[in-house]
Protein backbone atom coordinates (compact mmCIF):
# COMPACT_ATOMS: atom_id res chain seq x y z
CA UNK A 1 106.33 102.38 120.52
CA UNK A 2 103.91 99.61 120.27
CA UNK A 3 103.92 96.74 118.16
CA UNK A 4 105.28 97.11 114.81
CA UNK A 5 105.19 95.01 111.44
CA UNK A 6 107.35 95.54 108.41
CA UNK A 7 105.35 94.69 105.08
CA UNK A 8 107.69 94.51 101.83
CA UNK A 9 106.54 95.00 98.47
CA UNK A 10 105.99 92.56 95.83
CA UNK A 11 106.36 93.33 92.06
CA UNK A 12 104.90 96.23 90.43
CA UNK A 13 106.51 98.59 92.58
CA UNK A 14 109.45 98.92 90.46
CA UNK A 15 111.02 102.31 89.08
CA UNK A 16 114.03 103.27 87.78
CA UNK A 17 116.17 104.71 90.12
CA UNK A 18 115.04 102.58 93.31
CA UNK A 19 117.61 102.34 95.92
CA UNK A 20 120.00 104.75 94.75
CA UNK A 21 119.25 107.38 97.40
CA UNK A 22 119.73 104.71 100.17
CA UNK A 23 122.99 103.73 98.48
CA UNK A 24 124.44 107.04 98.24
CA UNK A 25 123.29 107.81 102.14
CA UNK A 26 124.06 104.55 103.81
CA UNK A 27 126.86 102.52 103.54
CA UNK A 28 124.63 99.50 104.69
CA UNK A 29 122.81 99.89 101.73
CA UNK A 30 125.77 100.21 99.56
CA UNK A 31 126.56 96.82 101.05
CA UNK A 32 123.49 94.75 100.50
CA UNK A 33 123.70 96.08 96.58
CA UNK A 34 127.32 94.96 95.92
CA UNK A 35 126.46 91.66 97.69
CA UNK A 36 123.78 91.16 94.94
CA UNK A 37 125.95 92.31 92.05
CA UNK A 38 128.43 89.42 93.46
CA UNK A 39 125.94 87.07 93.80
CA UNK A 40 124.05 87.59 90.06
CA UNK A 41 127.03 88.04 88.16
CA UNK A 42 126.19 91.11 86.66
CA UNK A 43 125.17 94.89 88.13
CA UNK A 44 121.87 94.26 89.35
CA UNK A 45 122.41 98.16 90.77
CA UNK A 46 123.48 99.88 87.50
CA UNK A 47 119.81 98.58 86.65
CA UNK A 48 118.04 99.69 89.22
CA UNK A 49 119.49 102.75 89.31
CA UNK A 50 119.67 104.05 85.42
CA UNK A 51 118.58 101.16 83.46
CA UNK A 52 115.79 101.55 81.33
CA UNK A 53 112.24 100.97 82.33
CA UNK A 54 112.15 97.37 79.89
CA UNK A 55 114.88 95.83 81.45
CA UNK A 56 113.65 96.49 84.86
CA UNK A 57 110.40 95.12 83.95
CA UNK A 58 111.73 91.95 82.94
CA UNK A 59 110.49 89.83 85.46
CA UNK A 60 113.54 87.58 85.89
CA UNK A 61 114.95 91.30 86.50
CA UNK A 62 112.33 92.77 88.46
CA UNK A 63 112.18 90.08 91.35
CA UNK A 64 115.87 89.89 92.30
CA UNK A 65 115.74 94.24 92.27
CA UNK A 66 112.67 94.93 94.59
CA UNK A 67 114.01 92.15 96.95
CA UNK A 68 117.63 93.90 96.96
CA UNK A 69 116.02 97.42 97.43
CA UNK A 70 114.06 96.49 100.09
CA UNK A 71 116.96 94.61 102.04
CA UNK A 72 118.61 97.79 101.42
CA UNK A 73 116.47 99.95 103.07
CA UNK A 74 115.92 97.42 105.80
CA UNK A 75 119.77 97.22 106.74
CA UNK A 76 119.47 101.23 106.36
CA UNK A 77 116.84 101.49 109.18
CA UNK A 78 118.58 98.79 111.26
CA UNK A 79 121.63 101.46 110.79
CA UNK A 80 119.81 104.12 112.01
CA UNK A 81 118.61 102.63 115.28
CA UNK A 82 115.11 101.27 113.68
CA UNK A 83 113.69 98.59 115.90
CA UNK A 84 113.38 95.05 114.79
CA UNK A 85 109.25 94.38 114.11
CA UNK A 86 107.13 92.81 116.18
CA UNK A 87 106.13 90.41 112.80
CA UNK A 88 106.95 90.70 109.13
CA UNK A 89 104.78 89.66 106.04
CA UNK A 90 105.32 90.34 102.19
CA UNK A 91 103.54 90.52 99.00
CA UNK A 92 104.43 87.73 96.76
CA UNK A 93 108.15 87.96 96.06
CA UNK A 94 108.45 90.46 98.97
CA UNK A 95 108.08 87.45 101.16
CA UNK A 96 111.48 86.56 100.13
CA UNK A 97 112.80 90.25 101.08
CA UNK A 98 110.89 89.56 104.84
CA UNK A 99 112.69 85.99 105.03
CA UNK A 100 116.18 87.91 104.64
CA UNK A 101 115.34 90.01 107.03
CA UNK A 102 114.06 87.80 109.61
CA UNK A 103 117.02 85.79 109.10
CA UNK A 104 115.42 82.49 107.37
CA UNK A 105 117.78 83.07 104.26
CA UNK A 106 120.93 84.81 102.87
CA UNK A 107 120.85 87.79 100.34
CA UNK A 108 122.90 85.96 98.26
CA UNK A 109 120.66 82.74 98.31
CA UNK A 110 117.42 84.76 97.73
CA UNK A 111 118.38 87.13 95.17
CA UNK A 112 119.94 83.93 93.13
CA UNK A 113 116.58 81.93 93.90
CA UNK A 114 113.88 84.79 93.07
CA UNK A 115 116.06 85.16 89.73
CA UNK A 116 115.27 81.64 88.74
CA UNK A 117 112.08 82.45 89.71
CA UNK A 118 111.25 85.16 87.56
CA UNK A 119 112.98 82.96 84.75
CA UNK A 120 110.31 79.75 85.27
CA UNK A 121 107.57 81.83 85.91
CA UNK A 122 108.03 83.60 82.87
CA UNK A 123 108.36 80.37 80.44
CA UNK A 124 105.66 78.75 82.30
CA UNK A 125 102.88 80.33 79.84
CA UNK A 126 103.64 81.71 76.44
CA UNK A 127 103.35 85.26 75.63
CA UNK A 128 99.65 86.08 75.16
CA UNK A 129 98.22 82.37 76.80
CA UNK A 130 97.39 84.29 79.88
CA UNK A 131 96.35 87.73 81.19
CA UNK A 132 95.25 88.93 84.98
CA UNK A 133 92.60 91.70 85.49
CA UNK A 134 91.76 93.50 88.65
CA UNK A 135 88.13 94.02 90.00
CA UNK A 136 87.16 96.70 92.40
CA UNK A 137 84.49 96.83 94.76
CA UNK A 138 82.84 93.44 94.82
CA UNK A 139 82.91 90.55 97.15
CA UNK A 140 85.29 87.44 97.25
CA UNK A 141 82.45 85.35 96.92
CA UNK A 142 81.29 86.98 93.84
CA UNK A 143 84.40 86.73 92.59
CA UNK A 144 84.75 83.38 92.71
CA UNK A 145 81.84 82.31 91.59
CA UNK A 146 81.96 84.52 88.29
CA UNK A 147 85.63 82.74 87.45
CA UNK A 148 84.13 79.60 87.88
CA UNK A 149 81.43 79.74 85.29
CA UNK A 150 83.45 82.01 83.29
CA UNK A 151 86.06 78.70 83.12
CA UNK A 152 84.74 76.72 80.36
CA UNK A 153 87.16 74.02 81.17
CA UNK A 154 90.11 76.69 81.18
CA UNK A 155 91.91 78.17 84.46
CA UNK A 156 90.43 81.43 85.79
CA UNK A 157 90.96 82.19 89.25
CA UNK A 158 92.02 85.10 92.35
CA UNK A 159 95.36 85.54 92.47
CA UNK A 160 95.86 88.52 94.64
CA UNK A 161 92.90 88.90 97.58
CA UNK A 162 94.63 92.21 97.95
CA UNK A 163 91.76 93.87 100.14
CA UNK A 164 88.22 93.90 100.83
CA UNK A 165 87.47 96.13 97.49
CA UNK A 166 90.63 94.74 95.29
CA UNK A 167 91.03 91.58 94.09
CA UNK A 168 93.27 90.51 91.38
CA UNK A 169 92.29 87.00 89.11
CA UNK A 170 94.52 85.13 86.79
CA UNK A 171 94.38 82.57 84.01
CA UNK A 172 93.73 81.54 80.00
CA UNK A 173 93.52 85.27 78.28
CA UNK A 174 90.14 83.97 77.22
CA UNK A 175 88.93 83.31 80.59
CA UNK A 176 89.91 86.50 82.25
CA UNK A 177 88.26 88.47 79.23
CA UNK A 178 84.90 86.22 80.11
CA UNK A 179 85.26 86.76 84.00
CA UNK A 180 85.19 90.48 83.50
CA UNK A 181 82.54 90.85 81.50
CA UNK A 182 80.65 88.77 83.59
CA UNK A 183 82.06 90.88 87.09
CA UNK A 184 81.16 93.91 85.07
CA UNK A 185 77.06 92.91 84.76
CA UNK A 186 77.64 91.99 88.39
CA UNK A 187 78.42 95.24 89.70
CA UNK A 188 82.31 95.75 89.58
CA UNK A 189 83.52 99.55 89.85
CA UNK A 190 86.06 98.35 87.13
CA UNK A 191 87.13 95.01 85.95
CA UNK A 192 90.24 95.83 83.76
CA UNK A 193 93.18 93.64 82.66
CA UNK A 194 96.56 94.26 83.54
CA UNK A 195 99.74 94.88 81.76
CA UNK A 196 101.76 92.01 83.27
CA UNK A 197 104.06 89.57 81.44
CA UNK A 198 102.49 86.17 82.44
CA UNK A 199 99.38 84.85 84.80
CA UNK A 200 101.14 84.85 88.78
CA UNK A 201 99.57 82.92 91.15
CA UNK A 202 97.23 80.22 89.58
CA UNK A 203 97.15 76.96 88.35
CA UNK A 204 98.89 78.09 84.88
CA UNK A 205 102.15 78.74 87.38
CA UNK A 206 102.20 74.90 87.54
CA UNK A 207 105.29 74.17 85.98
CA UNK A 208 107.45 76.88 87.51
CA UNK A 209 106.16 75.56 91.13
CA UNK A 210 107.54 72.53 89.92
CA UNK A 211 111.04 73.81 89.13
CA UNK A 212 110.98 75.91 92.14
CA UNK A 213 110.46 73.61 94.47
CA UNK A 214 114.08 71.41 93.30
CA UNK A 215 115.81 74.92 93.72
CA UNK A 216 114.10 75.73 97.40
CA UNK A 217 114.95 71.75 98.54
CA UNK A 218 118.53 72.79 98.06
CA UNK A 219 118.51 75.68 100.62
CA UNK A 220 118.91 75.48 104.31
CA UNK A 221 116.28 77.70 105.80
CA UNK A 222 117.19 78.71 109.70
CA UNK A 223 114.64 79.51 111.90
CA UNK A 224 113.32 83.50 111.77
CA UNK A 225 114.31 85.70 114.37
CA UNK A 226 110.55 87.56 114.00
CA UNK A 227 107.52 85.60 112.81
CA UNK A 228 106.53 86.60 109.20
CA UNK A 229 102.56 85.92 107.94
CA UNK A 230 102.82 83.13 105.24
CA UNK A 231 101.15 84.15 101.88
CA UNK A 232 99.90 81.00 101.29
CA UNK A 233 98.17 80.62 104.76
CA UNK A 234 97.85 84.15 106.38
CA UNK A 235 99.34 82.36 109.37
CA UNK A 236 102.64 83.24 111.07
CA UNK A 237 105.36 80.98 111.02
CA UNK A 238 108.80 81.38 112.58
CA UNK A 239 109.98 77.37 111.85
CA UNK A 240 112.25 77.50 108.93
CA UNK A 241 111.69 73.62 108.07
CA UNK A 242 108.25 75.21 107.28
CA UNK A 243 109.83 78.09 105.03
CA UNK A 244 110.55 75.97 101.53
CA UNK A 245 106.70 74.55 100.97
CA UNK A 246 105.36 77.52 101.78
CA UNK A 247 107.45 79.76 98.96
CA UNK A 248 107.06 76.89 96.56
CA UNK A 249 102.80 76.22 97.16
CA UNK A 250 102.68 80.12 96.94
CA UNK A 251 103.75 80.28 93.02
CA UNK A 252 100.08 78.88 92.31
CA UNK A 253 98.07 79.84 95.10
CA UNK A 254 96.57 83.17 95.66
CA UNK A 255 98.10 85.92 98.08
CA UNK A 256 95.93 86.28 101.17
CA UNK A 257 97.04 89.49 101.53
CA UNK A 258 93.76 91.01 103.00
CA UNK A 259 94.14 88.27 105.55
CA UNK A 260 97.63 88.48 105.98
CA UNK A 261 97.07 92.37 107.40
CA UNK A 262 93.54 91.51 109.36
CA UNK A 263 95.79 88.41 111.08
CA UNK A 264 98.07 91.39 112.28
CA UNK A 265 95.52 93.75 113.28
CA UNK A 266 94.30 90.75 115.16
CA UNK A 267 97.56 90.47 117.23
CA UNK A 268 97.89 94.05 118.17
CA UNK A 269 100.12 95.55 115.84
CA UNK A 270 99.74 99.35 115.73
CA UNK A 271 102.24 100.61 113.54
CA UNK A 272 103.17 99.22 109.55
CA UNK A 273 106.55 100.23 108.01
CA UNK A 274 106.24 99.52 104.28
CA UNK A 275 110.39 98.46 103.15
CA UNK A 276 111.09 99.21 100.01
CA UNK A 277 110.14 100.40 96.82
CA UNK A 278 106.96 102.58 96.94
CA UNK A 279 103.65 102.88 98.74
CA UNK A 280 101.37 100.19 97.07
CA UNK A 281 101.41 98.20 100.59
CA UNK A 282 100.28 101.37 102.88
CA UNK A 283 97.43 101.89 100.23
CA UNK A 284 95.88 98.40 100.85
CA UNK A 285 96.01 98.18 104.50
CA UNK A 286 94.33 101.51 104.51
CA UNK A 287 91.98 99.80 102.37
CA UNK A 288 91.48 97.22 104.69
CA UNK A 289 91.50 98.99 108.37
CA UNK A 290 90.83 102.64 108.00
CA UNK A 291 92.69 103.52 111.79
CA UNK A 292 95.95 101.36 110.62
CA UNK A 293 99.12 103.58 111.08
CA UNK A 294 101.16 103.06 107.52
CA UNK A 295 104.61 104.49 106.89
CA UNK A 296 106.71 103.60 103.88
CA UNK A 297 111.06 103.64 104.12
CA UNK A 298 112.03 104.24 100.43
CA UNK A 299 115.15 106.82 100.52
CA UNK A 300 116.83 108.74 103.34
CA UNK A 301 113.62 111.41 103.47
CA UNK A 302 111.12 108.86 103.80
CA UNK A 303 113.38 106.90 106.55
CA UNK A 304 114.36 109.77 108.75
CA UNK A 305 110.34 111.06 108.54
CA UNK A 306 109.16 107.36 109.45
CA UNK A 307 112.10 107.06 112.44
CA UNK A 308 110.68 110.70 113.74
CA UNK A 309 107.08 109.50 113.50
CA UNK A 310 107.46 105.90 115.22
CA UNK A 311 109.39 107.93 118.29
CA UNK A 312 106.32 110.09 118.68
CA UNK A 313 104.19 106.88 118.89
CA UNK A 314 106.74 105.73 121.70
């Protein structure tokens, strides 16, 4: 079969009605939810499954349910004879759904810490402080250098370096608005702002790094049983002392997510399982190595299609 790695997806790929498939098909799933209900308190799967589109968006909301469906669907495939991966990596948040799976951390302890973390990164910046934008087709480099002089003594920098033609930047509302004008006189396909509730993944995230960190310091991290490729570093890591400083430096640094996939290209991987909600993930490594083989696991269609096409790869 070749060497596989299982990407998870960060937030954005949200929708109402995630995970219920999986729950009704596979008891394993059924399990991971009611272990997150326990742990939050509340019925984290009534939400993802018929709440309303708001509430889901919520971002204290939004990070414990994409990491619970995509531990769902992971325990799914391991319940359907999928192999374990090669390597793992995950956008943002999902790099707390690859942590559960490799081992590093419990449901329960992740769900309960990527709440919190939706709640600080949320306060960090008042409504309407900050925006993001994404610009297509132009270089890092150019990039950079635009948010720099579009500054002015305020933070604008990239937040997600999602693939060679889409990178995301973050910071002061005014900034961002400055930066794409600038990107746009520079040759951006688009530079257009996005509809997200606070500025991830910059220097604004400060504070919630900050209150982060005293919740990650509390946790026990074990060792992985797979490597994952850090966010922060685009590195893989299997050391769990390592696990804490990397989740809490990643609030304000950018996602090296085009480096993240060319780092497993690199090491031979020839297969990518996308776990969870969606198909953003499959879309950027395509974006990023044309010949990469991308299948998503999302409900009991999309699993038993991905198990068949991974066997013909054997």
């Amino acid at each position: 079969m070749g060497k596989l790695a299982y990407i998870f997806p960060g937030q954005g790929s949200q929708h109402v009605g995630m995970g219920k498939d999986l729950c009704d098909n596979f008891p394993a799933a059924k399990q991971v939810f009611e272990e997150a209900n326990d742990a939050l308190g509340f019925s984290l799967s009534d939400l993802c499954f018929s709440g309303t589109e708001e509430d889901l968006a919520l971002t204290a909301n939004t990070q414990p349910a994409i990491l619970t469906t995509s531990v769902a669907a992971f325990e799914a495939m391991k319940s359907e004879g999928f192999p374990m991966p090669s390597v793992a990596a995950g956008h943002s948040l999902g790099e707390y759904s690859a942590l559960v799976a490799a081992g590093a951390i419990s449901l329960s302890d992740a769900v309960k810490t990527v709440r919190k973390r939706g709640e600080f990164m949320q306060s960090a910046v008042p409504v309407g402080v900050g925006a993001m934008a994404a610009i297509l087709a132009l270089p890092l480099e150019t990039i950079e250098i635009a948010c720099d002089e579009a500054a002015n003594g305020e933070i604008c920098s990239p937040a997600n370096i999602n693939s060679p033609s889409q990178v995301v930047i973050a910071g002061n509302a005014g900034a961002i608005d400055r930066a794409c004008e600038i990107l746009k006189t520079r040759g951006a396909k688009r530079a257009v702002k996005l509809n997200v509730s606070a500025p991830f993944h910059c220097d604004l995230m400060l504070p919630a790094q900050e209150k982060l960190e005293k919740v990650l310091a509390a946790i026990d991290f074990n060792d992985l049983k797979f490597p994952i490729v850090e966010n922060v570093s685009a590195q893989l890591n299997s050391d769990g002392s390592r696990v804490a400083k990397a989740l809490t430096k990643q609030v304000s640094s950018p996602v090296r997510w085009s480096d993240s996939i060319v780092s497993l290209v690199a090491a031979e991987i020839t297969a990518f399982v996308e776990v969870g909600a969606g198909k953003i993930l499959c879309g950027l490594v395509r974006q990023i190595n044309r010949d990469a083989k991308c299948f998503n696991v999302e409900n009991k269609e999309s699993l038993e299609s991905t198990l068949s096409a991974l066997n013909e790869l054997n």
